[in-house]
Structures are given as C-alpha cells and as structure tokens.
Protein backbone atom coordinates (compact mmCIF):
# COMPACT_ATOMS: atom_id res chain seq x y z
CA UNK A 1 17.03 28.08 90.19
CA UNK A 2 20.68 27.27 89.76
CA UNK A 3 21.44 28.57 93.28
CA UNK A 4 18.42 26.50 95.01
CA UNK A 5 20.06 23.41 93.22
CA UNK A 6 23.53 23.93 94.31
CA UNK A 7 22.22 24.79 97.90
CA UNK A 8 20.48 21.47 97.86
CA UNK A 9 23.32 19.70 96.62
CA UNK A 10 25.02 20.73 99.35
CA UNK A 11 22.84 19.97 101.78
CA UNK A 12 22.81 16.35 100.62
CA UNK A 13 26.99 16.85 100.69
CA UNK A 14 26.52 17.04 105.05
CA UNK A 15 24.05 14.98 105.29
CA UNK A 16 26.53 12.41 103.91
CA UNK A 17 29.39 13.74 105.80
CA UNK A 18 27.32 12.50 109.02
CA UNK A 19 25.96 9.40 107.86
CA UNK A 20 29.12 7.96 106.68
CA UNK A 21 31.08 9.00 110.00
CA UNK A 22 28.68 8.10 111.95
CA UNK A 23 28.42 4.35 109.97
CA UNK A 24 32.15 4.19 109.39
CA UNK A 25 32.17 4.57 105.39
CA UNK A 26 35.51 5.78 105.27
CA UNK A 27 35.81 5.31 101.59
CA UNK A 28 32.69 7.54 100.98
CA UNK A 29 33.26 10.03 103.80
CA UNK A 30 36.84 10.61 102.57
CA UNK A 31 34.83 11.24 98.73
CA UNK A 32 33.07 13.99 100.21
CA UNK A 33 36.19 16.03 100.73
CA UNK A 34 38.71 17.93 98.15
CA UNK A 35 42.03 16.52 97.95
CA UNK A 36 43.93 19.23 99.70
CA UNK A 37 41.02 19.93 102.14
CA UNK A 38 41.50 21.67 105.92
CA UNK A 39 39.83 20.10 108.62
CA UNK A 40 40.23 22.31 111.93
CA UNK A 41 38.74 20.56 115.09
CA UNK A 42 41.34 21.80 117.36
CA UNK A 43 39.72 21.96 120.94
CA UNK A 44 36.11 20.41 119.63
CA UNK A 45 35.85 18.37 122.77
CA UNK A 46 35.96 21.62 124.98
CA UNK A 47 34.01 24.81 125.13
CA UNK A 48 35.80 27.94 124.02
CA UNK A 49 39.78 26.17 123.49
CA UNK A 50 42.59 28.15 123.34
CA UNK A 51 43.43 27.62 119.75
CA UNK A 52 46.86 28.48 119.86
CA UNK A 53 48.12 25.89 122.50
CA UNK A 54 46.67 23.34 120.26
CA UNK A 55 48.85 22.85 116.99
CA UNK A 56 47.89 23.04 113.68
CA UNK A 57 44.51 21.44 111.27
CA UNK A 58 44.76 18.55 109.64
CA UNK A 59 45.28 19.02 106.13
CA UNK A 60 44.65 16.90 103.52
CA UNK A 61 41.72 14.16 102.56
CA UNK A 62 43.86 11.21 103.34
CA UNK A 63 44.52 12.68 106.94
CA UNK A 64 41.33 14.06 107.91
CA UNK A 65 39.71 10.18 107.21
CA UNK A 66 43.03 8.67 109.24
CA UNK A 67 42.31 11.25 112.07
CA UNK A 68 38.54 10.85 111.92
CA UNK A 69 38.89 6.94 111.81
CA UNK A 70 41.16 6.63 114.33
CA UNK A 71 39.09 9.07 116.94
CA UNK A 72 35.89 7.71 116.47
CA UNK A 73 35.67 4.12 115.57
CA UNK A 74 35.84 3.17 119.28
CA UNK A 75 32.79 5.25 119.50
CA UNK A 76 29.47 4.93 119.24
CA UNK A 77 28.53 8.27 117.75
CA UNK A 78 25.82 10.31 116.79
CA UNK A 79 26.06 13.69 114.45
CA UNK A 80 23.34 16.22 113.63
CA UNK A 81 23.61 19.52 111.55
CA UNK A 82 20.71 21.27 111.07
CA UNK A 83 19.48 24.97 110.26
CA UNK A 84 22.26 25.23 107.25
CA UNK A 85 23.21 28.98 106.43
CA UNK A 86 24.29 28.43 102.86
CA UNK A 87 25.51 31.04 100.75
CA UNK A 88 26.76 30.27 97.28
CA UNK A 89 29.58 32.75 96.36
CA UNK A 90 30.32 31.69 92.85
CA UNK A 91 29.29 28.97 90.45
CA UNK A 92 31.60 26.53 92.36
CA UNK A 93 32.45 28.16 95.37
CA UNK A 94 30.21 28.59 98.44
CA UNK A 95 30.34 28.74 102.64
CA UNK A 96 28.11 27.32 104.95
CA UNK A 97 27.31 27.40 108.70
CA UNK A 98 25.84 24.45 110.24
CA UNK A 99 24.29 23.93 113.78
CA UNK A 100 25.78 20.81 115.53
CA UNK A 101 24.33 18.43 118.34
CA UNK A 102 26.25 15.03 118.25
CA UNK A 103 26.39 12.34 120.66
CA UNK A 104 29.28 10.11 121.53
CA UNK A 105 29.45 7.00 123.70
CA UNK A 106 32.66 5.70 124.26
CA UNK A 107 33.23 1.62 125.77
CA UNK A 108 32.71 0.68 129.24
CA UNK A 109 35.37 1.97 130.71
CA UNK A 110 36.03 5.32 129.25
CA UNK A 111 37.29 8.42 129.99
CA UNK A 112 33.16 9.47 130.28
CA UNK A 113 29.75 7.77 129.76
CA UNK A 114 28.32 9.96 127.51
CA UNK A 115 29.23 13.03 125.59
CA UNK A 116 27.03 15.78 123.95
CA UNK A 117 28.66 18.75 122.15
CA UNK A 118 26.56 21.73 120.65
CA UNK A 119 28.47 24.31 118.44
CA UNK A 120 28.66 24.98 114.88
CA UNK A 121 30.14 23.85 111.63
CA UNK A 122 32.33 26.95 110.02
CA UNK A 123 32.35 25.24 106.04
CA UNK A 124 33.88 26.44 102.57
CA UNK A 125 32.90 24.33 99.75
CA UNK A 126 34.32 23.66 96.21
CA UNK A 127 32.74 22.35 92.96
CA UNK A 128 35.00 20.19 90.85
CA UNK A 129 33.94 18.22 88.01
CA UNK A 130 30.35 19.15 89.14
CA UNK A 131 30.03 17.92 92.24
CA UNK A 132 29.97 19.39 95.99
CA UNK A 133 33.13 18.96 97.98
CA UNK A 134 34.01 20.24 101.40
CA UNK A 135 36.98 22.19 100.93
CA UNK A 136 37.57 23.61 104.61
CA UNK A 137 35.52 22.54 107.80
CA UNK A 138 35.91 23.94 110.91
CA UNK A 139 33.91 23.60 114.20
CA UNK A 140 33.19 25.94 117.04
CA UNK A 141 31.30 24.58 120.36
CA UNK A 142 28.87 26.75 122.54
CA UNK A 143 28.42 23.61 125.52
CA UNK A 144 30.00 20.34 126.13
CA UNK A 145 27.95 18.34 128.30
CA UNK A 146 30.19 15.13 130.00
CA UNK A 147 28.75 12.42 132.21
C-alpha cells in the first residue's frame, strides 16, 4: 500500500510541475524541486543534440526557476506527461520516466509559429520531510515538429 501511495504522490508531484510552468507559479514550481536539484535540458528544442557541445545542467532550485522563467514566460506553453513509469527504490528515493507532448507558441514575430516536442522525462526523486521532490530531471526528445 505504501508504494501505491508514494507512486501517487508522485504523480500529483508532475502534474504540478506542469501546471505551475505552464501558469507561471514560480514560487510553487520552484517548491516542487530539492534545493540542490539537476535540471538537464541541454538540446530539448532539437531531436537527438549533441550533448557535449552544449555545456553543463543547471543546478540548483533557484536556477532551474530563473532559467525556466526566463525561457518560457514569453511563451504561451502547453506541457503533458503521461504514461508515468514509476519505480520506488527506497522509502524516499524513487525514478520515474515520463512521456512528453508540450506545445509552445511564441509572440508574433518569433523565431517559429508553433512548436511541438515529443520525448521523455528521465526523473530521480527525493522524499524530505515527507514530501515528493524532484531531485534530478532530465529530458530526451524523439520529434520536434516547427512551423
């Protein structure tokens, strides 16, 4: 039962993590993170990037809702995980994979009319003080659709 729980928990954990981005909750989207959390995105506007051309993660809760802020409030954006693949490892530790679909629009003008990515979410998660954090979140994409 304790494992159906925690799974569940988690889910709710995403679930916020694309609600608040997509509303622009920074204050609760940077909640749902640990303090010293890895956020690797490198290349997640492209299919299959050459990770090492592209620098390093962004490390660190205050950094990852900076960079997250920064990139998408121009945006109008629209995120989707679905099918989770959670597997709890230890009473708070557990990984999850995620399939992604998200939509972004950026302002007349911009660099493209309409963007749709489809990839995965690569997640570790971390219980402190009872509660669901994302502790490393990486993403992978499989298309990139640009018009």
């Amino acid at each position: 039962m304790a494992i159906l729980l925690a799974i569940e928990d988690i889910k709710r954990l995403k679930a916020r993590y694309f609600r608040f981005m997509d509303t622009g909750d920074w204050e609760g989207f940077a909640s749902l993170f640990t303090q010293d959390a890895v956020f690797d995105v490198r290349g997640a506007l492209e299919e299959n990037p050459d990770l090492s051309t592209l620098g390093d993660p962004i490390r660190g809760r205050a950094a990852i809702v900076d960079y997250v802020r920064s990139g998408i409030s121009v945006l109008t954006s629209a995120h989707y995980g679905h099918m989770p693949e959670i597997e709890i490892i230890s009473e708070d530790s557990a990984t999850g994979i995620w399939a992604l679909d998200d939509i972004l629009r950026p302002p007349t003008g911009g660099p493209f009319t309409l963007f749709r990515g489809h990839g995965h979410y690569h997640e570790r998660y971390s219980r402190i003080d009872g509660r669901w954090h994302i502790a490393d979140l990486r993403i992978t994409r499989l298309m990139v659709e640009l018009s």
